[in-house]
Protein backbone atom coordinates (compact mmCIF):
# COMPACT_ATOMS: atom_id res chain seq x y z
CA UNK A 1 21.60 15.80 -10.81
CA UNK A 2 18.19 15.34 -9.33
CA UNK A 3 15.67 12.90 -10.42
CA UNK A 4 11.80 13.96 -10.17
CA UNK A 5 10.30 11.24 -9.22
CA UNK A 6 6.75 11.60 -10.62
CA UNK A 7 3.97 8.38 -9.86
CA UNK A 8 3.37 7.26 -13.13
CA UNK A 9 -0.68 6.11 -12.20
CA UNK A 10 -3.58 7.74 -12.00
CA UNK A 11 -5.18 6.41 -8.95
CA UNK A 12 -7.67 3.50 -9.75
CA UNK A 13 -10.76 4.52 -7.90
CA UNK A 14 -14.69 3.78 -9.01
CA UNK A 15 -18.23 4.35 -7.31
CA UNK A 16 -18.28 0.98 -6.01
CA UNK A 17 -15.28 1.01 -3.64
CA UNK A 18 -15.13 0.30 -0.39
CA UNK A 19 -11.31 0.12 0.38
CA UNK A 20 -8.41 1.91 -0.40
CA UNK A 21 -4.88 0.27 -1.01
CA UNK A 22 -2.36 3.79 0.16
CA UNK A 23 1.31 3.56 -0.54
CA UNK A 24 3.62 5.98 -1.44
CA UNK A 25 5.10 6.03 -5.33
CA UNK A 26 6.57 3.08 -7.38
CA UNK A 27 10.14 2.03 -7.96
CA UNK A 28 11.46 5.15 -10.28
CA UNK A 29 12.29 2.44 -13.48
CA UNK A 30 8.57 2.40 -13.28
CA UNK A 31 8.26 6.75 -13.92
CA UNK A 32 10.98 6.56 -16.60
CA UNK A 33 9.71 2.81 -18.18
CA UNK A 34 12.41 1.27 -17.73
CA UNK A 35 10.73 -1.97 -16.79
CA UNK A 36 12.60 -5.29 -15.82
CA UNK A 37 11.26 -8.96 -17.15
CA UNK A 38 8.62 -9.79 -14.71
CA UNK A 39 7.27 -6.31 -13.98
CA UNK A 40 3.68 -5.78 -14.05
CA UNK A 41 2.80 -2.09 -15.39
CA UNK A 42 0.06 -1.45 -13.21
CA UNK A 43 0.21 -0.71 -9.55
CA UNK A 44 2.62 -1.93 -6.88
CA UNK A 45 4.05 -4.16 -9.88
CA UNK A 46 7.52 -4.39 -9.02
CA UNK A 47 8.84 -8.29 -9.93
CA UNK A 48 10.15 -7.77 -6.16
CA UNK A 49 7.06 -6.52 -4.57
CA UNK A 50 5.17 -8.68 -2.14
CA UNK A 51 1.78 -7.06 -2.12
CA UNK A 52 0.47 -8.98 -5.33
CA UNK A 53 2.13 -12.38 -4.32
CA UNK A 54 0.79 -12.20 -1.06
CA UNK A 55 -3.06 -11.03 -2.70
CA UNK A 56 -2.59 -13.96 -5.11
CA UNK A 57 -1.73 -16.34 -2.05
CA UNK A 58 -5.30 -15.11 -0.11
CA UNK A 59 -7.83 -15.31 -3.16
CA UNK A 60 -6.03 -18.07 -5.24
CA UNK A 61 -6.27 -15.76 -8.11
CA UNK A 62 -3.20 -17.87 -10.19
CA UNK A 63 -2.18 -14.17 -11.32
CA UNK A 64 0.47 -13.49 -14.23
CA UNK A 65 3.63 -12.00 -12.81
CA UNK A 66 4.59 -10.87 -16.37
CA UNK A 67 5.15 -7.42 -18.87
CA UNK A 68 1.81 -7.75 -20.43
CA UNK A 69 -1.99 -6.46 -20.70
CA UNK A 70 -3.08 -9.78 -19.70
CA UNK A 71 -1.54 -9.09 -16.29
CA UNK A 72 -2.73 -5.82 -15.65
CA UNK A 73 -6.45 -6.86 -16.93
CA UNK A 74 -6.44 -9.13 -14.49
CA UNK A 75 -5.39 -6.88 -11.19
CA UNK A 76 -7.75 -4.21 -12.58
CA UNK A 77 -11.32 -7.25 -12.40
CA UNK A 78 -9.82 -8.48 -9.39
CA UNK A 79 -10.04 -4.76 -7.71
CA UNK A 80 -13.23 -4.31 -9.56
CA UNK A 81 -14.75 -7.93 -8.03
CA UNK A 82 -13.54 -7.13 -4.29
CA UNK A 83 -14.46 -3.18 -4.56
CA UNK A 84 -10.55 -2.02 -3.49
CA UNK A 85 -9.39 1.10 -5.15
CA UNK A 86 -5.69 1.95 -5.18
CA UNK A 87 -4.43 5.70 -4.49
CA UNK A 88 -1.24 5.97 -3.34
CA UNK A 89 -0.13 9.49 -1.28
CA UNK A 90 2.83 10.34 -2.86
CA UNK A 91 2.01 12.38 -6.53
CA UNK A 92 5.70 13.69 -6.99
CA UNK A 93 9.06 13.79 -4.71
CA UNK A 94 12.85 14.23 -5.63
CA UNK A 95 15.68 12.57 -5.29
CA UNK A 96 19.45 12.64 -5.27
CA UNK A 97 20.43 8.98 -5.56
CA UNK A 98 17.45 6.75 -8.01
CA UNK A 99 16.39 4.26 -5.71
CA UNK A 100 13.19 3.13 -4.18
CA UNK A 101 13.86 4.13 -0.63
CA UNK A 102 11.16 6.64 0.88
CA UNK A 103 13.55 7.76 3.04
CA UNK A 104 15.54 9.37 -0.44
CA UNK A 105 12.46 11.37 -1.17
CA UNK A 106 12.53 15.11 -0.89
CA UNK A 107 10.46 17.54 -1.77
CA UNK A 108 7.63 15.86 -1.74
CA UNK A 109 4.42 16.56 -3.38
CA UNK A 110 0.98 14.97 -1.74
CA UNK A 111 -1.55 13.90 -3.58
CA UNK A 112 -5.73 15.30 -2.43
CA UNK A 113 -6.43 11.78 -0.90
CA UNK A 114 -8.85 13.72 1.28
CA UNK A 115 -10.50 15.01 -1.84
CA UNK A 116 -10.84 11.65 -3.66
CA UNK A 117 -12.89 10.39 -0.10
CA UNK A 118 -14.85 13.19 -0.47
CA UNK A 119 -15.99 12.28 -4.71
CA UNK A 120 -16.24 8.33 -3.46
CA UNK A 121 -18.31 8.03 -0.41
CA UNK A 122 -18.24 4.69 0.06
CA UNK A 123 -14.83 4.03 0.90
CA UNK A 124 -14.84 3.54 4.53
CA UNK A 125 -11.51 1.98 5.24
CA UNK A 126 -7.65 2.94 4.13
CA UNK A 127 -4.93 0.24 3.88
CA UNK A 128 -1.40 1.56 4.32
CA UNK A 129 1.50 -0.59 3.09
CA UNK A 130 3.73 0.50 5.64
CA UNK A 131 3.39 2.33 9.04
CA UNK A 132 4.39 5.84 10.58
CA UNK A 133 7.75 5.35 10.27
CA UNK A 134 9.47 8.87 8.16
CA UNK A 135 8.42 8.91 4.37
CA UNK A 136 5.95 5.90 5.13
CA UNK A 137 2.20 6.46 3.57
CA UNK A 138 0.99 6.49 7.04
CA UNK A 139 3.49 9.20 7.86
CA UNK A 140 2.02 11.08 5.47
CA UNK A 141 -1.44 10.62 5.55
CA UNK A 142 -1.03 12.24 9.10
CA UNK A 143 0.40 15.25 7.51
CA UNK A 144 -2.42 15.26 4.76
CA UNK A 145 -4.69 15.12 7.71
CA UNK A 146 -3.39 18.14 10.01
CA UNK A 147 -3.50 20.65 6.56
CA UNK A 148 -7.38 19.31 6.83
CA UNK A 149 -7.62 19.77 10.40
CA UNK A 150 -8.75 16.22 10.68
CA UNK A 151 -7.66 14.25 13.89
CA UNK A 152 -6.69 10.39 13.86
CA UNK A 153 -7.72 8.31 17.11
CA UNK A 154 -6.25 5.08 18.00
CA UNK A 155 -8.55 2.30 17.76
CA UNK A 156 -5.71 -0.96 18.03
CA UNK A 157 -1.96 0.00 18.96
CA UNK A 158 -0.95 -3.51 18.35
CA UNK A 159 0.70 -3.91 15.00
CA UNK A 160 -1.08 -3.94 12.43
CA UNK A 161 -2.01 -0.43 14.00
CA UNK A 162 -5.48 0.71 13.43
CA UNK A 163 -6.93 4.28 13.49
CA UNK A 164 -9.94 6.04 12.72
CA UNK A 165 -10.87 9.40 11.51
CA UNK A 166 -14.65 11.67 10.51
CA UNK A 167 -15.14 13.18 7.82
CA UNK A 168 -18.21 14.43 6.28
CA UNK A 169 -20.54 13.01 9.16
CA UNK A 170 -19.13 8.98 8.08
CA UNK A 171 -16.14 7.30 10.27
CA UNK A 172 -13.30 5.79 8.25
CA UNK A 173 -10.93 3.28 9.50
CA UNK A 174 -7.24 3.14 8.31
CA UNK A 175 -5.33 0.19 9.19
CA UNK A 176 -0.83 0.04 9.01
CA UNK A 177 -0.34 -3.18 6.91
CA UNK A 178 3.36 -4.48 7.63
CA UNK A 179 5.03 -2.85 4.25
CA UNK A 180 4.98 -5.71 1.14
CA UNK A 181 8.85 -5.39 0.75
CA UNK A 182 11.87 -6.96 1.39
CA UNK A 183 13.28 -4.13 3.34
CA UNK A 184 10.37 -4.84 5.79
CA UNK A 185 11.41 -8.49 6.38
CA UNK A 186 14.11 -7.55 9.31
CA UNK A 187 11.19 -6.13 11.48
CA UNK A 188 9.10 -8.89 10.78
CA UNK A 189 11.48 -11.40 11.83
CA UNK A 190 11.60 -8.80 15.21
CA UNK A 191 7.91 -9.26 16.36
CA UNK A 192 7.01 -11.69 18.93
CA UNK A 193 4.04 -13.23 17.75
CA UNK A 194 6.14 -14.10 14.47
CA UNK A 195 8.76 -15.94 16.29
CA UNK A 196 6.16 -17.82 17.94
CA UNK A 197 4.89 -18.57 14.90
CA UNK A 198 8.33 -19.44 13.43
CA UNK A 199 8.66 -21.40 16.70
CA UNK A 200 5.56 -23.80 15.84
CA UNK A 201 6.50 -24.33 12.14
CA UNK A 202 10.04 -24.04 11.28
CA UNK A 203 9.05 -23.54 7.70
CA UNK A 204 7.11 -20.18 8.29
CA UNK A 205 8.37 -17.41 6.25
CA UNK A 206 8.05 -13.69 6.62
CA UNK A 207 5.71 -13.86 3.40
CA UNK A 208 3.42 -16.87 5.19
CA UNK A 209 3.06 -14.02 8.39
CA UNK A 210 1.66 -11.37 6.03
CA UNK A 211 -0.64 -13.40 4.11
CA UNK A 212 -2.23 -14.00 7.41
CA UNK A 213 -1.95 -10.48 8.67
CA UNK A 214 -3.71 -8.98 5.00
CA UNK A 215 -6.30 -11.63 5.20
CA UNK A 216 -7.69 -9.98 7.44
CA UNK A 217 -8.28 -6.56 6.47
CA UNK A 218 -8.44 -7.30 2.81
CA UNK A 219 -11.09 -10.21 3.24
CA UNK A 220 -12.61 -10.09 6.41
CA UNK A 221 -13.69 -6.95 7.48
């Protein structure tokens, strides 16, 4: 039996945005609505997702992590405030086993993120939650890009990797966030300048390292 795995947003883009949050497509319970207690039903609102924890953590928003419209409201003004749209790659894909791993997607449908850059002109900088490893949004954003004939140049090959791209006479920067998941924690605790970290302050944590790593690209740049 396969499952289509269809993303169940639209993606949350406006006039005003400067930076776009690219992943790939929710936890399936999310397509069929089969939510757990703690879910948020709004983008990358998994009760065991790290990227709205760790966003909380950097802006001291004091977010609900909670079922409710109070919740979303409140990601949807934050998003609004700091001018970050959300539009993940991944519009459809199929799957044998329902999980959440990218690596069970097949068949996989792409969403126009190309398009959407084209309609909001002032986006000038792409935030992948993950990297180029297979099924990753960065993976295939480099796939989106060669059907465009588009080229990516290195800018930074230290993680978080950073690229850039043209398009339509304006330079836009993407930039390989380590992925918000628990599956990512293992190569996390692999770099070297988290064990030094670690090192310094036994109480360091692989959620500590990305709220320093996502400050900077969400906030400071």
């Amino acid at each position: 039996m396969i499952f289509l795995h269809t993303h169940p947003y639209t993606p949350f883009l406006f006039p005003e945005a400067t930076k776009l949050i690219v992943g790939t497509l929710p936890p399936p319970r999310f397509t069929t609505g089969d939510l757990k207690e703690g879910d948020v039903n709004f983008c990358y609102g998994s009760r065991d997702g790290q990227l709205w924890p760790i966003i909380n953590r950097i802006y001291d928003l004091g977010l609900l992590f909670e079922t409710s419209d109070a919740a979303i409201i409140q990601r949807k003004e934050f998003l609004k405030r700091e001018k970050i749209g959300i539009c993940d790659i991944v519009a459809s894909a199929e799957r044998v086993k329902v999980d959440a791993s990218d690596l069970g997607m097949q068949n996989i449908q792409l969403r126009n993120v190309i398009g959407y850059l084209k309609q909001y002109p002032t986006i000038n900088t792409l935030l992948f939650t993950g990297g180029n490893s297979k099924n990753g949004p960065e993976y295939f954003f480099r796939k989106h890009l060669k059907e465009h004939n588009i080229k990516l140049e290195v800018v930074c090959d230290v993680i978080p990797r950073i690229h850039q791209f043209k398009l339509a006479g304006r330079i836009i920067k993407t930039v390989s966030l380590t992925a918000p998941s628990g599956a990512a924690n293992r190569a996390v605790g692999s770099l070297e300048s988290y064990k030094m970290m670690k090192n310094k302050n036994p109480e360091f944590n692989t959620i500590d390292f990305r709220v320093l790593q996502y400050e900077n690209y969400f906030k400071k740049h």
